[in-house]
N, C-alpha and C. Protein backbone atom coordinates (compact mmCIF):
# COMPACT_ATOMS: atom_id res chain seq x y z
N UNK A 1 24.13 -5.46 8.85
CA UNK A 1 22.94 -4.89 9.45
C UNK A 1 23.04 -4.98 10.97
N UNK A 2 22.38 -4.01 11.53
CA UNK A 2 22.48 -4.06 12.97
C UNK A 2 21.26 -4.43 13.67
N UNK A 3 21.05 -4.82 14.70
CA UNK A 3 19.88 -5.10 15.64
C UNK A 3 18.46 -4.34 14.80
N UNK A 4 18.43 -3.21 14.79
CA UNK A 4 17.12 -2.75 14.60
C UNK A 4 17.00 -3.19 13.13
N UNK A 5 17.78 -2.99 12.06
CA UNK A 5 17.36 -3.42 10.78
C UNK A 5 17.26 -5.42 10.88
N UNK A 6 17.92 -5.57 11.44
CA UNK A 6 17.89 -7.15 11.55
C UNK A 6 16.24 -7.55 11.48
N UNK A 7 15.44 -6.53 12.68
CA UNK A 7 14.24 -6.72 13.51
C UNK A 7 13.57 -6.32 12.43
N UNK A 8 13.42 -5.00 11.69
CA UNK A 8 12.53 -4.88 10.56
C UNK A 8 12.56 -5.89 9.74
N UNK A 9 13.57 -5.99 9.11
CA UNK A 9 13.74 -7.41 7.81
C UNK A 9 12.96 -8.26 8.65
N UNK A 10 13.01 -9.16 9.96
CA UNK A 10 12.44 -9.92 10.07
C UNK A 10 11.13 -9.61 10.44
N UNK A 11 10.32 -8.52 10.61
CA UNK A 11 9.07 -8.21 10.97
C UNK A 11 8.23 -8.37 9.77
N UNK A 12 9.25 -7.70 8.41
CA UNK A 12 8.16 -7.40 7.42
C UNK A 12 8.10 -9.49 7.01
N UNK A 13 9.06 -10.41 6.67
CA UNK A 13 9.11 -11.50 6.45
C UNK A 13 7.97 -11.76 7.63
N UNK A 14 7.41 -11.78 8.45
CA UNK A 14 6.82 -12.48 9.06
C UNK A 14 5.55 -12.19 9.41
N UNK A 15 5.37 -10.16 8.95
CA UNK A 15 4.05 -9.75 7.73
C UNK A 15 3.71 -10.51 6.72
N UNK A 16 3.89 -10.86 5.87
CA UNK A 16 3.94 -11.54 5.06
C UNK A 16 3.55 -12.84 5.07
N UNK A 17 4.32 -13.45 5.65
CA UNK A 17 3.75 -14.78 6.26
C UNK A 17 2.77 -15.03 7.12
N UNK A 18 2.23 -14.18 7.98
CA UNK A 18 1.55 -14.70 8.83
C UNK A 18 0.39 -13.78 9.23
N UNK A 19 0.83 -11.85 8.70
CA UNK A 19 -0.04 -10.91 8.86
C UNK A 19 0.31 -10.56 10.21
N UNK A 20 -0.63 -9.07 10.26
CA UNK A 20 -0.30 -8.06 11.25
C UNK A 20 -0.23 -9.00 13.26
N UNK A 21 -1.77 -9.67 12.49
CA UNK A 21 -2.35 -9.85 14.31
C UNK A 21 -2.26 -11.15 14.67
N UNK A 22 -1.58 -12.15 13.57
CA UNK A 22 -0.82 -13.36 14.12
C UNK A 22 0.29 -13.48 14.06
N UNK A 23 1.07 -12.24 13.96
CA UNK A 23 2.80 -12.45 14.70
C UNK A 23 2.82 -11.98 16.04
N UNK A 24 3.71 -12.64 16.15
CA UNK A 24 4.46 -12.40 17.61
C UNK A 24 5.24 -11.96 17.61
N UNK A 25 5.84 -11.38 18.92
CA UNK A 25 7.24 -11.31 19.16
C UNK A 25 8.59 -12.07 19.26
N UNK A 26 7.71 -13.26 19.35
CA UNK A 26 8.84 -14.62 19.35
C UNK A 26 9.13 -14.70 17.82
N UNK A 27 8.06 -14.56 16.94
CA UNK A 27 8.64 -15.11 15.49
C UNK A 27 8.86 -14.37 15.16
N UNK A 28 9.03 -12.76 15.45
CA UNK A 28 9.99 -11.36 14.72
C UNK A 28 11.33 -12.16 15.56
N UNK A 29 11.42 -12.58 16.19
CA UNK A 29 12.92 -12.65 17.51
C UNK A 29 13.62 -14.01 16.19
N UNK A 30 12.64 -14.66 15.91
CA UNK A 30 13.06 -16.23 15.18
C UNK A 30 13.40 -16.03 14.18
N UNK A 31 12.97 -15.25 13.17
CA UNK A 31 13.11 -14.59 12.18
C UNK A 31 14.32 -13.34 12.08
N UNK A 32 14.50 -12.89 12.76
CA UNK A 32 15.61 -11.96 12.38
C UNK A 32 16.59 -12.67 13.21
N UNK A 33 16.81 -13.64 14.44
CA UNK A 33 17.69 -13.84 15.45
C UNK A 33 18.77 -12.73 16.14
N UNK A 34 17.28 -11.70 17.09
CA UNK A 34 17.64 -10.79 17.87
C UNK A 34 17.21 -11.25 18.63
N UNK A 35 17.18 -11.05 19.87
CA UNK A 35 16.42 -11.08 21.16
C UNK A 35 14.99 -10.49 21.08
N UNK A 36 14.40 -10.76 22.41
CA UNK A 36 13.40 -10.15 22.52
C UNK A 36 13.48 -8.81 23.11
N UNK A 37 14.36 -8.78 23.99
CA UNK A 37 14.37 -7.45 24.44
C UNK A 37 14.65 -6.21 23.67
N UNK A 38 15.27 -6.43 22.29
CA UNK A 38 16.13 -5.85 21.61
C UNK A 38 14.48 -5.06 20.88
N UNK A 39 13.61 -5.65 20.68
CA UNK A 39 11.98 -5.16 19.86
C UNK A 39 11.30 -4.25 21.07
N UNK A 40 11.74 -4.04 22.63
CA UNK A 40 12.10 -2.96 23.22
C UNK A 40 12.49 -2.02 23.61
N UNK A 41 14.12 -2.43 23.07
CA UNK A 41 14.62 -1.47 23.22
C UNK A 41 14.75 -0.38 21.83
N UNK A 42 13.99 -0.62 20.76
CA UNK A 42 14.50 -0.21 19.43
C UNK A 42 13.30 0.40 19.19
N UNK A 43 12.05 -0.16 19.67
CA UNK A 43 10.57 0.07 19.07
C UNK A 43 9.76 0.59 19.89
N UNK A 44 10.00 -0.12 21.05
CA UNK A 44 8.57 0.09 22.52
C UNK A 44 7.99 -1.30 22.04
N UNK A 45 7.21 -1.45 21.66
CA UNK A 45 6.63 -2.17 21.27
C UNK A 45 6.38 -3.27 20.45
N UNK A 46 5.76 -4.62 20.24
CA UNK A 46 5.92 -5.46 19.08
C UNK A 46 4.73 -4.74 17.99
N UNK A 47 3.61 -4.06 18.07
CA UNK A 47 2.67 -3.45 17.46
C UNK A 47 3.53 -2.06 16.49
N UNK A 48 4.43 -1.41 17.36
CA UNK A 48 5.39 -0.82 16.83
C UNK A 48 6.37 -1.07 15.94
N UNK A 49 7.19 -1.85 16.20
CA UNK A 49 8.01 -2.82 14.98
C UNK A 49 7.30 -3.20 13.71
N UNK A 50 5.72 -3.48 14.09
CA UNK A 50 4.96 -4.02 13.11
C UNK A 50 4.74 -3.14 12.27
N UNK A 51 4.32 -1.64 12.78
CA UNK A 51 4.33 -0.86 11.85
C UNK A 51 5.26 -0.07 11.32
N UNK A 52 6.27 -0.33 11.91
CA UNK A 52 7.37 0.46 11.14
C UNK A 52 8.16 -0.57 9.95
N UNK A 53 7.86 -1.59 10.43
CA UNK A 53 7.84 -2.57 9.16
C UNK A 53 7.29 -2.30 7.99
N UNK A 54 5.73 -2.46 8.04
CA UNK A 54 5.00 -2.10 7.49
C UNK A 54 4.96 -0.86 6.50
N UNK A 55 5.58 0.03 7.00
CA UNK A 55 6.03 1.20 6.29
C UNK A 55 7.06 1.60 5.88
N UNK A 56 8.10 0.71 6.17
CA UNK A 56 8.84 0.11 5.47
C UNK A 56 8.63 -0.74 3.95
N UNK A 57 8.35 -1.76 4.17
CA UNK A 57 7.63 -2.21 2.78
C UNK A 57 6.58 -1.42 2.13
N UNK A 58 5.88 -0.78 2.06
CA UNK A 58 4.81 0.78 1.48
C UNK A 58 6.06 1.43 0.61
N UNK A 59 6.82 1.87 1.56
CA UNK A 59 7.89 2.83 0.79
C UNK A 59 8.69 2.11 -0.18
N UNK A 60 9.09 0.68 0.14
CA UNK A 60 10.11 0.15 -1.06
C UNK A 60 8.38 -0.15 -1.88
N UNK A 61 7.38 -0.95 -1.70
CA UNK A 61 6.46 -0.82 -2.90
C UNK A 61 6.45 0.44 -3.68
N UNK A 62 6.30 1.41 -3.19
CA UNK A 62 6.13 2.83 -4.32
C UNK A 62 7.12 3.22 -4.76
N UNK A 63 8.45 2.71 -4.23
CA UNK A 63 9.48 3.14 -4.60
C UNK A 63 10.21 2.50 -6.25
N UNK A 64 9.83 1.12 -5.63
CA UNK A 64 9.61 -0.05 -7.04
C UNK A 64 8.85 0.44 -8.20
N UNK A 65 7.44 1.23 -7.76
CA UNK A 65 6.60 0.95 -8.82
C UNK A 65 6.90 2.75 -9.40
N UNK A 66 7.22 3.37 -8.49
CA UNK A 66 7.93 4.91 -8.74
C UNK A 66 8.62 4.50 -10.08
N UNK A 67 9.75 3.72 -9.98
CA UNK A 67 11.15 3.15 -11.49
C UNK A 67 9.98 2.69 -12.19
N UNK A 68 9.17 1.90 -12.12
CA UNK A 68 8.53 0.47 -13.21
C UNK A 68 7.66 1.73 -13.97
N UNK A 69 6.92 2.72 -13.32
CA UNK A 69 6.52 3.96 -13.73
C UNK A 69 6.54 4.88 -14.57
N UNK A 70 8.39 4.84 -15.00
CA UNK A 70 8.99 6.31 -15.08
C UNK A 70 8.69 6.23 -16.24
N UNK A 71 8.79 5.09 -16.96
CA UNK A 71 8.32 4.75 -18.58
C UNK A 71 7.23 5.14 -19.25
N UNK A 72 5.95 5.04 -18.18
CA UNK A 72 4.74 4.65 -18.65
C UNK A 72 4.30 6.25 -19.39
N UNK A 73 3.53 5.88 -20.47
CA UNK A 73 3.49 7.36 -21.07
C UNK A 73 1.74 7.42 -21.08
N UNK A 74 0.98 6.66 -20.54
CA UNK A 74 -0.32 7.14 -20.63
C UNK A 74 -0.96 6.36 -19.18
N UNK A 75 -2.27 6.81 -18.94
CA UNK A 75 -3.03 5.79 -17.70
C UNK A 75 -3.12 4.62 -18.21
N UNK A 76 -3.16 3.73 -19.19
CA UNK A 76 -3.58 2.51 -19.66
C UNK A 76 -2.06 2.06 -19.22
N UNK A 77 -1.02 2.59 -19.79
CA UNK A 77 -0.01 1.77 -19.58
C UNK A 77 -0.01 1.80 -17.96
N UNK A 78 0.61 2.82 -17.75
CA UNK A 78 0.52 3.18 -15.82
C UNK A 78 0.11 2.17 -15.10
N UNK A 79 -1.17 2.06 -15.27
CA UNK A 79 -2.43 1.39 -14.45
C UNK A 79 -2.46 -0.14 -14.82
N UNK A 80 -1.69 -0.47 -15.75
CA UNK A 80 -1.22 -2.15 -16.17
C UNK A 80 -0.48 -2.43 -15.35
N UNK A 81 0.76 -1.54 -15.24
CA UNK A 81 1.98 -1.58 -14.70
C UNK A 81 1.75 -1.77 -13.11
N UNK A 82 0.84 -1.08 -12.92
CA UNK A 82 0.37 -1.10 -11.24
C UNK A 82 -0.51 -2.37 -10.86
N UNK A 83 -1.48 -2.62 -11.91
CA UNK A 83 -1.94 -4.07 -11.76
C UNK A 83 -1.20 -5.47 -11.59
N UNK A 84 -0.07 -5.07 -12.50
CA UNK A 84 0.65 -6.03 -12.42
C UNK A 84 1.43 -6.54 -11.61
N UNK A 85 1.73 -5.39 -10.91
CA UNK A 85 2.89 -5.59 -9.33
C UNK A 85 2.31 -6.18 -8.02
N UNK A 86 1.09 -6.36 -8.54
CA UNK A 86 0.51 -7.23 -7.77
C UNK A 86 0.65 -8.61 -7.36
N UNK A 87 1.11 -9.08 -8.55
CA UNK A 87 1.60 -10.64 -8.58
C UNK A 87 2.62 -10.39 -7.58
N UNK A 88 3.08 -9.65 -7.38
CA UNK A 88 4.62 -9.44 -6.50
C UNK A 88 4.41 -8.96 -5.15
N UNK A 89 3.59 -8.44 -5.05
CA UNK A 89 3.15 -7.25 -4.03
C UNK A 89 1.71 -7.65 -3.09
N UNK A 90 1.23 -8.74 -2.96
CA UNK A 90 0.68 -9.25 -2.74
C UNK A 90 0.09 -9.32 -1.35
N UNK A 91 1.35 -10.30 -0.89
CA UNK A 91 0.95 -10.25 0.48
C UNK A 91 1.29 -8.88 1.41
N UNK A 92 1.82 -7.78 0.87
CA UNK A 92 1.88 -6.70 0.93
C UNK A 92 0.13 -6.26 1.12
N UNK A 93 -0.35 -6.21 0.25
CA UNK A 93 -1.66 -5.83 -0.09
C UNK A 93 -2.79 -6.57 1.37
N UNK A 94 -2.26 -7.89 1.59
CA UNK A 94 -3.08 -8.76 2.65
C UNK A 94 -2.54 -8.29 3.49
N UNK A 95 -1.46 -7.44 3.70
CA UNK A 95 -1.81 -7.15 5.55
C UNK A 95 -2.32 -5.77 5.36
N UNK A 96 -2.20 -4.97 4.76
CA UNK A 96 -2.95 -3.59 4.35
C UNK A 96 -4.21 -3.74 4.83
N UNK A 97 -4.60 -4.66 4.08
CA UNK A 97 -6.14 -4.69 4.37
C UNK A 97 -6.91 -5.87 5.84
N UNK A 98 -5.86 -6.68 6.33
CA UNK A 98 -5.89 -6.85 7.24
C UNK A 98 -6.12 -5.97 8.31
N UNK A 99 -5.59 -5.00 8.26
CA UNK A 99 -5.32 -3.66 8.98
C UNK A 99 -6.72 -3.04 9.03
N UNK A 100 -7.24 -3.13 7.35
CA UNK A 100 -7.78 -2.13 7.49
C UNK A 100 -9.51 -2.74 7.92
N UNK A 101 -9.48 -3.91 8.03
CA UNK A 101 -10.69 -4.33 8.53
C UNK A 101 -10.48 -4.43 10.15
N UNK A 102 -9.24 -4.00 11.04
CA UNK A 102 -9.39 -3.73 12.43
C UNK A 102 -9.27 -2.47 12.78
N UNK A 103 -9.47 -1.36 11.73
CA UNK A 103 -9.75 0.02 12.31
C UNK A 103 -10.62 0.39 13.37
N UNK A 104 -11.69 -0.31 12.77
CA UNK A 104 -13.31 0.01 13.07
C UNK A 104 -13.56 -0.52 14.33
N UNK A 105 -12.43 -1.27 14.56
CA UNK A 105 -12.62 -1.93 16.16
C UNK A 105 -12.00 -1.63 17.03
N UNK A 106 -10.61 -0.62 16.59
CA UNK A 106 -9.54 -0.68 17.18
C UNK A 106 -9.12 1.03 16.82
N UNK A 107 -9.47 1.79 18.18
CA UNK A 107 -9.40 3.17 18.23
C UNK A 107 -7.77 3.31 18.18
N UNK A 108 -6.88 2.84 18.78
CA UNK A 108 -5.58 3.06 18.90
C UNK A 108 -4.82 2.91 17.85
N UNK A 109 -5.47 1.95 17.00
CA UNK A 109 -4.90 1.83 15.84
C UNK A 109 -5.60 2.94 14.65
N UNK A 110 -6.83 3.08 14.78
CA UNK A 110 -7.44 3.99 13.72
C UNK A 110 -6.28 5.38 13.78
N UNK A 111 -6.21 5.76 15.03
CA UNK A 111 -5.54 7.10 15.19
C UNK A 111 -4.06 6.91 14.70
N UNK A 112 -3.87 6.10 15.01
CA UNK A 112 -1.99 5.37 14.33
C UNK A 112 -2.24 5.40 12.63
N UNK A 113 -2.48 5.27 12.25
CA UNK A 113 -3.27 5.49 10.64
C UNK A 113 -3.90 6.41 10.18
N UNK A 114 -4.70 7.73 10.34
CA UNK A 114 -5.54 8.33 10.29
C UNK A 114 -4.51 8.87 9.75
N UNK A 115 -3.38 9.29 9.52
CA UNK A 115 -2.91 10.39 8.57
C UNK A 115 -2.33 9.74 7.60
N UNK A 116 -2.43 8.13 7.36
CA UNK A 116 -2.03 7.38 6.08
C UNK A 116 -2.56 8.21 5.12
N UNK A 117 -3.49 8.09 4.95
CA UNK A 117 -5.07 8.57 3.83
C UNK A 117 -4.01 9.46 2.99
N UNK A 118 -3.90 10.57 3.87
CA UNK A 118 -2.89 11.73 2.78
C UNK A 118 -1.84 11.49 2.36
N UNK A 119 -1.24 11.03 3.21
CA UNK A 119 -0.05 10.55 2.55
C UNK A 119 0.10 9.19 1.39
N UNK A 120 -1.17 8.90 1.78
CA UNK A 120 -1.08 7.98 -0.02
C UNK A 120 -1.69 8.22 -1.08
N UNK A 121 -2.01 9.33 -1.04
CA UNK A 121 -3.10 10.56 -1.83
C UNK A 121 -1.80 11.01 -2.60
N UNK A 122 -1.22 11.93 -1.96
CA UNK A 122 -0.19 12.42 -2.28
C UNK A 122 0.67 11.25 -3.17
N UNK A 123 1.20 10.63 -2.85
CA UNK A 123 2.12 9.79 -3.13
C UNK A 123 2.22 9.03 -4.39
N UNK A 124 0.74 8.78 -3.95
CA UNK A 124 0.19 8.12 -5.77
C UNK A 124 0.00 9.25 -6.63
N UNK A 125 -0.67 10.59 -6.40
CA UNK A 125 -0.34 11.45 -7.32
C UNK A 125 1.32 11.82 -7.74
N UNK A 126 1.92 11.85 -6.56
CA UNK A 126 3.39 11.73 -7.60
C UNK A 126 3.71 11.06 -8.06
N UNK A 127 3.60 9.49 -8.30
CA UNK A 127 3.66 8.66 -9.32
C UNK A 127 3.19 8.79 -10.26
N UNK A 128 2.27 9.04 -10.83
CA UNK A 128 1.46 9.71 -11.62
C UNK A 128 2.06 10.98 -12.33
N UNK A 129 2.40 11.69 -11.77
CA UNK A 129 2.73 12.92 -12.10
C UNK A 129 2.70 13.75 -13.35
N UNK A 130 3.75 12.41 -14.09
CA UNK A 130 4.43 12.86 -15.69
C UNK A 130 3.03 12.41 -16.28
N UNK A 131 1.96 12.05 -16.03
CA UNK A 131 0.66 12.12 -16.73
C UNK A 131 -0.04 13.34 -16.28
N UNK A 132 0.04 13.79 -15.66
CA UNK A 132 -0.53 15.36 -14.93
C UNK A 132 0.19 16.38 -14.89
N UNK A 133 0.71 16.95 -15.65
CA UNK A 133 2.07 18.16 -15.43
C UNK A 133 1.33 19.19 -15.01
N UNK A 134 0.43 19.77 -15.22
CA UNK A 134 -0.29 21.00 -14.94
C UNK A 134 -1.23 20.83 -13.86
N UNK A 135 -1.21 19.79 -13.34
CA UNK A 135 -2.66 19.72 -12.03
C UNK A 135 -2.47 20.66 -10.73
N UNK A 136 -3.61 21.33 -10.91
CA UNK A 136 -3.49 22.14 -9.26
C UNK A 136 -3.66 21.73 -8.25
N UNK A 137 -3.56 21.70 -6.99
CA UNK A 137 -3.82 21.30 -5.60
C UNK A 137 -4.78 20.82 -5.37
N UNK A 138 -5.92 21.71 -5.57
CA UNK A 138 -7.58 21.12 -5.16
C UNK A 138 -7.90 19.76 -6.34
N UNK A 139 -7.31 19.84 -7.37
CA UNK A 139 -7.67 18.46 -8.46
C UNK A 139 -6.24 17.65 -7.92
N UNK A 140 -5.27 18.00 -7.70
CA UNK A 140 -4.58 16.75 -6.81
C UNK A 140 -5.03 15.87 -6.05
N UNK A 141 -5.76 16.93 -5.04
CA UNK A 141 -6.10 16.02 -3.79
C UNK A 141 -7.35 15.09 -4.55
N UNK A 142 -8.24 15.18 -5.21
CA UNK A 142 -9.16 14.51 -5.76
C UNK A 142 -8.99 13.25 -6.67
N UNK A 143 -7.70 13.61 -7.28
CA UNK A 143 -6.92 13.05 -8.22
C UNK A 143 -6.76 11.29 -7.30
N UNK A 144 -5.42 12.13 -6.31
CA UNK A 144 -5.38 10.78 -5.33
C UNK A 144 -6.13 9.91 -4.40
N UNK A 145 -7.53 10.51 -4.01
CA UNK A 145 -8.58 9.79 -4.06
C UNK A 145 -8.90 8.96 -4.77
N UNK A 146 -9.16 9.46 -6.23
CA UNK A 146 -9.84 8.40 -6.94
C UNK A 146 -8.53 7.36 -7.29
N UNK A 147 -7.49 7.56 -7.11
CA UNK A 147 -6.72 6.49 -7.40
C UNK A 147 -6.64 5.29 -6.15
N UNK A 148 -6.43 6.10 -5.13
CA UNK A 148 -6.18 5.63 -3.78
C UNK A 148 -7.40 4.53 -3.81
N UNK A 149 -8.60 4.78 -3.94
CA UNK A 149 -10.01 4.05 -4.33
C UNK A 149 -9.84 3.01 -5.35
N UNK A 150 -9.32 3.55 -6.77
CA UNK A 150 -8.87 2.37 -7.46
C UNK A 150 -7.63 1.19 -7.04
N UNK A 151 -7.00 1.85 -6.39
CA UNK A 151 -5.85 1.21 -6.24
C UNK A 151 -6.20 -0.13 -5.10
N UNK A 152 -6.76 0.71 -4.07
CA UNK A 152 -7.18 -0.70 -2.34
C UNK A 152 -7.99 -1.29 -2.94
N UNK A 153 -9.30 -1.10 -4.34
CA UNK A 153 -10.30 -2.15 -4.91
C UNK A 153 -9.85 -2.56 -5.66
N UNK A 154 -8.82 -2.28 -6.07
CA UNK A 154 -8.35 -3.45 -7.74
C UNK A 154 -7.33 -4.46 -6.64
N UNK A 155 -6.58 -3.82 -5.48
CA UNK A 155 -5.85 -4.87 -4.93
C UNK A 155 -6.80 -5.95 -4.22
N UNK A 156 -8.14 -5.49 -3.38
CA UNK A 156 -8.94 -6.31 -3.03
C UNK A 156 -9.70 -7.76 -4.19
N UNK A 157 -9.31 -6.85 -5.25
CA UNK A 157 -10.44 -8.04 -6.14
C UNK A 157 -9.12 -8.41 -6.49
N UNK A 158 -8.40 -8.22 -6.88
CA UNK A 158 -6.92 -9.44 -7.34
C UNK A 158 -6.80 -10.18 -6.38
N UNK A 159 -6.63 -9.77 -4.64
CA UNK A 159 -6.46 -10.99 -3.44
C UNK A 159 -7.49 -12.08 -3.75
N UNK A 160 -8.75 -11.50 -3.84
CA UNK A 160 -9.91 -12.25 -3.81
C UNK A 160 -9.92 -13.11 -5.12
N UNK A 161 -9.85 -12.76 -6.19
CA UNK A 161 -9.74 -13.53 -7.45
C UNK A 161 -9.38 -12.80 -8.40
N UNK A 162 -7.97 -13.35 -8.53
CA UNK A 162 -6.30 -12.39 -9.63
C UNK A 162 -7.37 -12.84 -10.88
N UNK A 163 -8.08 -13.85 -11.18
CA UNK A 163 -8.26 -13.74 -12.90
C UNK A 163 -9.49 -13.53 -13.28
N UNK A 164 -10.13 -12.60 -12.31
CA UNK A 164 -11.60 -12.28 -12.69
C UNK A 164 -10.99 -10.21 -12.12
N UNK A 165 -10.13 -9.87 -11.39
CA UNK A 165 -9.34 -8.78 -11.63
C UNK A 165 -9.95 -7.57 -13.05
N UNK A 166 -10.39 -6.69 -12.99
CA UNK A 166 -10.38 -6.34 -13.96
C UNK A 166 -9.35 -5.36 -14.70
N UNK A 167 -8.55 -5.28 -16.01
CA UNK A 167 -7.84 -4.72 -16.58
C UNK A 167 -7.54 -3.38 -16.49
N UNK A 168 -6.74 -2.96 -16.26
CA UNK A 168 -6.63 -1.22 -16.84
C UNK A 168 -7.50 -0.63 -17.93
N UNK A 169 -7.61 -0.88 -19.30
CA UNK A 169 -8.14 -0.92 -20.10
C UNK A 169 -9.86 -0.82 -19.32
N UNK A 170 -10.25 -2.00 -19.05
CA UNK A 170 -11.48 -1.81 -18.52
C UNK A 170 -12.02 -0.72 -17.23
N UNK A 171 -11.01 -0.49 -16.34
CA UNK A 171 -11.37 0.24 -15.16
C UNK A 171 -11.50 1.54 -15.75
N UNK A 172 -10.19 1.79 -16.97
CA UNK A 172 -10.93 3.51 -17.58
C UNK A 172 -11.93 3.17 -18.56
N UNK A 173 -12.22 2.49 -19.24
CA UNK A 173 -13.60 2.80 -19.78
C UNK A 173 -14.69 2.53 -19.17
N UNK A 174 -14.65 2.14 -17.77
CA UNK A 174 -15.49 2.28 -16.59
C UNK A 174 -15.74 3.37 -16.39
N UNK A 175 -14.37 4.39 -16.34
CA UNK A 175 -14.79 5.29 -15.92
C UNK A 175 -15.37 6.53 -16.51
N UNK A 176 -14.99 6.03 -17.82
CA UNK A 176 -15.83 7.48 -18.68
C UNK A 176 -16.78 7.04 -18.67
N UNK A 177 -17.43 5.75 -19.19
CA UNK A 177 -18.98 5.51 -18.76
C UNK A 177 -19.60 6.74 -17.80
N UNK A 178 -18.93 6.55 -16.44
CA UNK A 178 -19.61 7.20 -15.31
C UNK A 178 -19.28 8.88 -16.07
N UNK A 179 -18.01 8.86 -16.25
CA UNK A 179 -18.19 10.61 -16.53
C UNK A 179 -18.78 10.77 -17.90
N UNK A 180 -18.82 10.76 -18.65
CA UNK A 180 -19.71 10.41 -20.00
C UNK A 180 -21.47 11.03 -19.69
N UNK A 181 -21.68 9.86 -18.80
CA UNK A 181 -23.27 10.47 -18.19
C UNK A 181 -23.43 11.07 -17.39
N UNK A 182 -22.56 11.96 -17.22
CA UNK A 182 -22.76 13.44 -15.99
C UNK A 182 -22.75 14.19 -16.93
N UNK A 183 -22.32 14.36 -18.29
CA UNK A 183 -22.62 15.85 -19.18
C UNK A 183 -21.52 16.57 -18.72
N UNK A 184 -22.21 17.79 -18.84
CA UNK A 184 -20.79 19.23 -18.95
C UNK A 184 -21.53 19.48 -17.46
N UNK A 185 -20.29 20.02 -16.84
CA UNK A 185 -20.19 20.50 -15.41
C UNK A 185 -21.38 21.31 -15.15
């Protein structure tokens, strides 16, 4: 590996450990054993490194759960399978949402993010996919909403408490409940 991958590997390790807005540049430098100048010359920035880290690990998560996926032949299984990668995926999930409670404060960063949304819309609908073969565009985009929604609240209540979490099983018969009592369109 060379300088810049050195610097990611050690950015996302020290995501992980410590989250977005208590690393430094010294412990990406300690952690990968590059210099400091080198998270300059590769990134601009240590906020930069952070997120290209960051999206770095996003892509190997979906990429993981893309394979663990390919199997699943219904939403119950799917949506187990995705619950479950949580045990693994974890502190993944804690800087996500680290993040996402300094939007609201932090204009430079909201705009650095503001085109996540779609792209994890998208993304989770292609995971999904082989359960949707026929979906059109306008029920895509809706599609990955409501997952995108299930997905940041089932990871929030697993951070918060993994064994009060609720099941796959339960989150869809949650949800016909709700569609159930809306009737016909």
């Amino acid at each position: 590996m060379g300088n810049r991958e050195d610097l990611l590997a050690g950015a996302k390790q020290c995501l992980f450990d410590k989250g977005f807005a208590r690393t430094t540049a010294r412990d990406v430098t300690a952690a990968s054993g590059v210099s400091l100048a080198a998270i300059g010359y590769h990134f601009g920035t240590k906020e930069a490194l952070l997120t290209a880290a960051l999206q770095d690990a996003i892509a190997e998560w979906g990429a993981g759960l893309a394979e663990t996926l390919s199997g699943a032949t219904d939403l119950a299984s799917a949506w187990t399978l995705v619950l479950e990668s949580f045990a693994s995926s974890g502190p993944l999930w804690a800087v996500q949402l680290e993040l996402v409670a300094q939007l609201g404060r932090d204009p430079a960063l909201r705009a650095q993010f503001a085109g996540s949304n779609k792209q994890a819309r998208e993304g989770l609908v292609g995971l999904f996919r082989s359960l949707h073969p026929d979906l059109d565009p306008a029920d895509a985009d809706r599609l990955g909403a409501l997952y995108q929604a299930l997905l940041v609240g089932s990871a929030a209540t697993w951070l918060a408490d993994p064994d009060s979490a609720p099941a796959a099983e339960d989150l869809l018969a949650a949800m016909r409940l709700v569609t159930d009592r809306q009737g016909p369109r």
